[in-house]
C-alpha atoms as a PDB file:
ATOM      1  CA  UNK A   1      28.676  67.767  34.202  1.00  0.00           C
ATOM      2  CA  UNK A   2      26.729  68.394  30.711  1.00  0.00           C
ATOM      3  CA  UNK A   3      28.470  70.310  28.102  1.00  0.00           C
ATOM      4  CA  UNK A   4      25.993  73.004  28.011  1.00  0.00           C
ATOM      5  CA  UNK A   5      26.379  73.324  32.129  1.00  0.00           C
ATOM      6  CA  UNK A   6      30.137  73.496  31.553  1.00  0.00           C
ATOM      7  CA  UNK A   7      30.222  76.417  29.072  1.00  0.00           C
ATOM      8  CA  UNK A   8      28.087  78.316  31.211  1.00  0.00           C
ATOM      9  CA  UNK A   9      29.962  77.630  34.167  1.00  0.00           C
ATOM     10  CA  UNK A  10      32.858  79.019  32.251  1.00  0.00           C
ATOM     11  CA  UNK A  11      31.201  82.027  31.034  1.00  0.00           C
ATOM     12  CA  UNK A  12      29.967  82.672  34.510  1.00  0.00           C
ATOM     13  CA  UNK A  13      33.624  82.899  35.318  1.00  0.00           C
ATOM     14  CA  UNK A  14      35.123  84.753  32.453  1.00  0.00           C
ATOM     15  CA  UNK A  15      32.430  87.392  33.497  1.00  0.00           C
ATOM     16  CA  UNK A  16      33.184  87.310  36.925  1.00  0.00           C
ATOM     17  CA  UNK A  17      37.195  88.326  35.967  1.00  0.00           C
ATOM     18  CA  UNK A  18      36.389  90.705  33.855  1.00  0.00           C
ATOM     19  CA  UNK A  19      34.309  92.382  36.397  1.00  0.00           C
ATOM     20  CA  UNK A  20      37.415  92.338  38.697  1.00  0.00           C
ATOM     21  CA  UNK A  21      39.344  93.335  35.943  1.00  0.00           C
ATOM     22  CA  UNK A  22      37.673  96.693  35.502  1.00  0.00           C
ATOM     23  CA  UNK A  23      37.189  97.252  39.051  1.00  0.00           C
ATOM     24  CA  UNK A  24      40.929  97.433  39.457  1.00  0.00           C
ATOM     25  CA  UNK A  25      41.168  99.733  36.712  1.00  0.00           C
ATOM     26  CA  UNK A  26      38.850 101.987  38.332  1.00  0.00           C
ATOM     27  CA  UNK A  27      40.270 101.854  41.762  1.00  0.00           C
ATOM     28  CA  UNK A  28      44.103 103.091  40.609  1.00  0.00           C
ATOM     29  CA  UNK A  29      42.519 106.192  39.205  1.00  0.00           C
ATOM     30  CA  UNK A  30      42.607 107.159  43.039  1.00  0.00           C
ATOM     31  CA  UNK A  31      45.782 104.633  43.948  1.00  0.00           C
ATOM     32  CA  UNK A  32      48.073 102.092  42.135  1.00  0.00           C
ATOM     33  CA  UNK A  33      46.463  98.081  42.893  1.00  0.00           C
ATOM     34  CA  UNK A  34      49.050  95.418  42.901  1.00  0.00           C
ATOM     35  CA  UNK A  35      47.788  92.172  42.640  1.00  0.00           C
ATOM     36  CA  UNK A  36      48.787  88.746  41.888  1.00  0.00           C
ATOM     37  CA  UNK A  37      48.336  87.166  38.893  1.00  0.00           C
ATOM     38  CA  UNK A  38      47.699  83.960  37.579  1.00  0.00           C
ATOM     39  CA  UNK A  39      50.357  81.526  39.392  1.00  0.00           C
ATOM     40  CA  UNK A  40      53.867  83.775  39.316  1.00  0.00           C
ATOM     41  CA  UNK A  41      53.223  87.095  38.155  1.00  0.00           C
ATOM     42  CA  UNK A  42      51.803  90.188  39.652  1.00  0.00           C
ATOM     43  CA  UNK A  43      49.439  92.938  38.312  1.00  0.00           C
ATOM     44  CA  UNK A  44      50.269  96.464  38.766  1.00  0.00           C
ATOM     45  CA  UNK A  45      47.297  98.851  38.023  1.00  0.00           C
ATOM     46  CA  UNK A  46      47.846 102.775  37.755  1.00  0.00           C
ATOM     47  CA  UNK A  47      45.672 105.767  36.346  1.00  0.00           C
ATOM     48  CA  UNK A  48      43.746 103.168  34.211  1.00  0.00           C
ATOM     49  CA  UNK A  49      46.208 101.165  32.559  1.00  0.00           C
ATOM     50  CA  UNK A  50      47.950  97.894  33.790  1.00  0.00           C
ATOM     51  CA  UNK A  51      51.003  95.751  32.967  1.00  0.00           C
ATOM     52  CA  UNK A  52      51.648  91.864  34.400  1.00  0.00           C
ATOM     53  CA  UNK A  53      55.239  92.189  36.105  1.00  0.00           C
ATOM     54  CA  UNK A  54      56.904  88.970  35.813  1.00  0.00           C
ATOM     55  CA  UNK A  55      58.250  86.587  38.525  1.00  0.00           C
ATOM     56  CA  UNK A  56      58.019  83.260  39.914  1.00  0.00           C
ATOM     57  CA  UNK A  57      56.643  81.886  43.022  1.00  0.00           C
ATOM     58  CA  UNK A  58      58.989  79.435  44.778  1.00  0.00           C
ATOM     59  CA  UNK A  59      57.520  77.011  46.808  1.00  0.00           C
ATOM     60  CA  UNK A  60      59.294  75.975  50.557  1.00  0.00           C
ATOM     61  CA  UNK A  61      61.850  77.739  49.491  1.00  0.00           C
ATOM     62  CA  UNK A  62      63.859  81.141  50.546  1.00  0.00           C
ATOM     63  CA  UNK A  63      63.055  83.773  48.914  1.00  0.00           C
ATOM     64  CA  UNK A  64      59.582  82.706  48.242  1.00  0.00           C
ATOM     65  CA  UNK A  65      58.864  85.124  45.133  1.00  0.00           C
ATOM     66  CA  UNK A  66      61.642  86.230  42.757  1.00  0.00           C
ATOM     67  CA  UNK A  67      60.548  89.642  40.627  1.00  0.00           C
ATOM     68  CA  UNK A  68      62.419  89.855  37.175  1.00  0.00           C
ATOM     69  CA  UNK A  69      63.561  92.934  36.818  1.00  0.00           C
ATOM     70  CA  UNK A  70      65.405  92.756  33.260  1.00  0.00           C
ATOM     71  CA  UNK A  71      61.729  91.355  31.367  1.00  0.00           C
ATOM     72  CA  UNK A  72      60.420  94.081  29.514  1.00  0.00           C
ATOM     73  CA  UNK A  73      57.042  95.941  30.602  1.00  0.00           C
ATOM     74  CA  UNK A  74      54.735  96.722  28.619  1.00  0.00           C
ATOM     75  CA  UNK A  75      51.298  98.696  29.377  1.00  0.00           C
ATOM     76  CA  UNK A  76      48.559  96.404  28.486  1.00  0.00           C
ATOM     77  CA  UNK A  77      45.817  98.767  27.035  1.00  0.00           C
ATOM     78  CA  UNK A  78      48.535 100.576  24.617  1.00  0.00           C
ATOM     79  CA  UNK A  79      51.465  98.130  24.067  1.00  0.00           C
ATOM     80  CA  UNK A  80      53.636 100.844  24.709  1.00  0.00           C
ATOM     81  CA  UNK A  81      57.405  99.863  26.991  1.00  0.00           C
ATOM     82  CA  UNK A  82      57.340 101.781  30.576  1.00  0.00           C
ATOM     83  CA  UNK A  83      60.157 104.338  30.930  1.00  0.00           C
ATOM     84  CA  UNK A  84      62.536 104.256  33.324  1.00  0.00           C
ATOM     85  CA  UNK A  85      60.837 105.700  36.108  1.00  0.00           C
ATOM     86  CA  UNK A  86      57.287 104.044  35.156  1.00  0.00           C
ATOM     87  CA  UNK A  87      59.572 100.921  35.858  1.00  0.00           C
ATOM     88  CA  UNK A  88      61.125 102.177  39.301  1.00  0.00           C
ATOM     89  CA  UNK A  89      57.113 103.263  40.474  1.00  0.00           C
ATOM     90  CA  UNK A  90      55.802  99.699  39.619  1.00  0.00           C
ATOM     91  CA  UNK A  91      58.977  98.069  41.237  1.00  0.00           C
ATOM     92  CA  UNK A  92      58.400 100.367  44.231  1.00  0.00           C
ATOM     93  CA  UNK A  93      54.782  99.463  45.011  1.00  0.00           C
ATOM     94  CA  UNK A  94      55.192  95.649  44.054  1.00  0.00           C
ATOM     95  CA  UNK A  95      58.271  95.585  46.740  1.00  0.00           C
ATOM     96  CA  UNK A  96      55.743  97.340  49.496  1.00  0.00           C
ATOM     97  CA  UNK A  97      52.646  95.039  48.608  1.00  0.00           C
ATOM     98  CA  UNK A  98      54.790  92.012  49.381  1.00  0.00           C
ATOM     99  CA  UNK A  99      56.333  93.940  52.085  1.00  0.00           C
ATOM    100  CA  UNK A 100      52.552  94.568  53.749  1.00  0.00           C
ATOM    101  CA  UNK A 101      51.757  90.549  52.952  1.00  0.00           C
ATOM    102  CA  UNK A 102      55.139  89.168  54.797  1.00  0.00           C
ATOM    103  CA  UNK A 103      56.111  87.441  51.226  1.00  0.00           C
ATOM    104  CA  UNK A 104      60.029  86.940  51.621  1.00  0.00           C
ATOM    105  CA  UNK A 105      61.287  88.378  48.177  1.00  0.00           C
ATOM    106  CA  UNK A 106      63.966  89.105  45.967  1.00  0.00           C
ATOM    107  CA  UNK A 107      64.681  91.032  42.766  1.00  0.00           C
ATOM    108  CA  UNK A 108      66.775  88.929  39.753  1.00  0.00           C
ATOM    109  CA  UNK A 109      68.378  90.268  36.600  1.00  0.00           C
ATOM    110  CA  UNK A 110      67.676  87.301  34.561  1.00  0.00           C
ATOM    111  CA  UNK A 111      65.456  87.241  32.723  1.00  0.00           C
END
């Protein structure tokens, strides 16, 4: 693959993210989105701002996704921490989206 080709290619695809990107943020103006993200972490989306809850996907093994609970969130479009309760609502939905996909799962105070 030429150079040129490749950098398109890649464009093409930092495009096509973005796109998805802000079509998340417009759906949880109606509803929160959780999604995954990247390899371990999840995305929660909610009234137009977002924040990458960490975990860890483990492979063949029981549970098979572990959610840190003690990492600190922080809204992406502000930098500002999540209170207390804008912690217990994103824990809440990302326990019933992996509920709804039959992911075994676990919370950890780790990290």
């Amino acid at each position: 693959m030429s150079t040129r080709l490749r950098n398109w290619f890649f464009v093409f695809l930092d495009r096509l993210d973005a796109a998805k990107e802000r079509r998340f943020l417009r759906q949880s103006f109606s509803r929160p989105v959780v999604r995954c993200y990247q390899r371990d972490d999840l995305k929660y989306y909610d009234k137009g701002y977002s924040v990458i809850v960490p975990g860890e996907l483990m492979a063949g093994r029981k549970p098979e996704r572990i959610i840190y609970r003690r990492s600190p969130l922080v809204w992406e479009q502000n930098g500002q921490q999540l209170t207390l309760d804008e912690q217990e609502r994103v824990f809440h939905f990302v326990g019933n989206y992996l509920d709804q996909k039959k992911i075994n799962w676990a919370f950890s105070d780790e990290k």
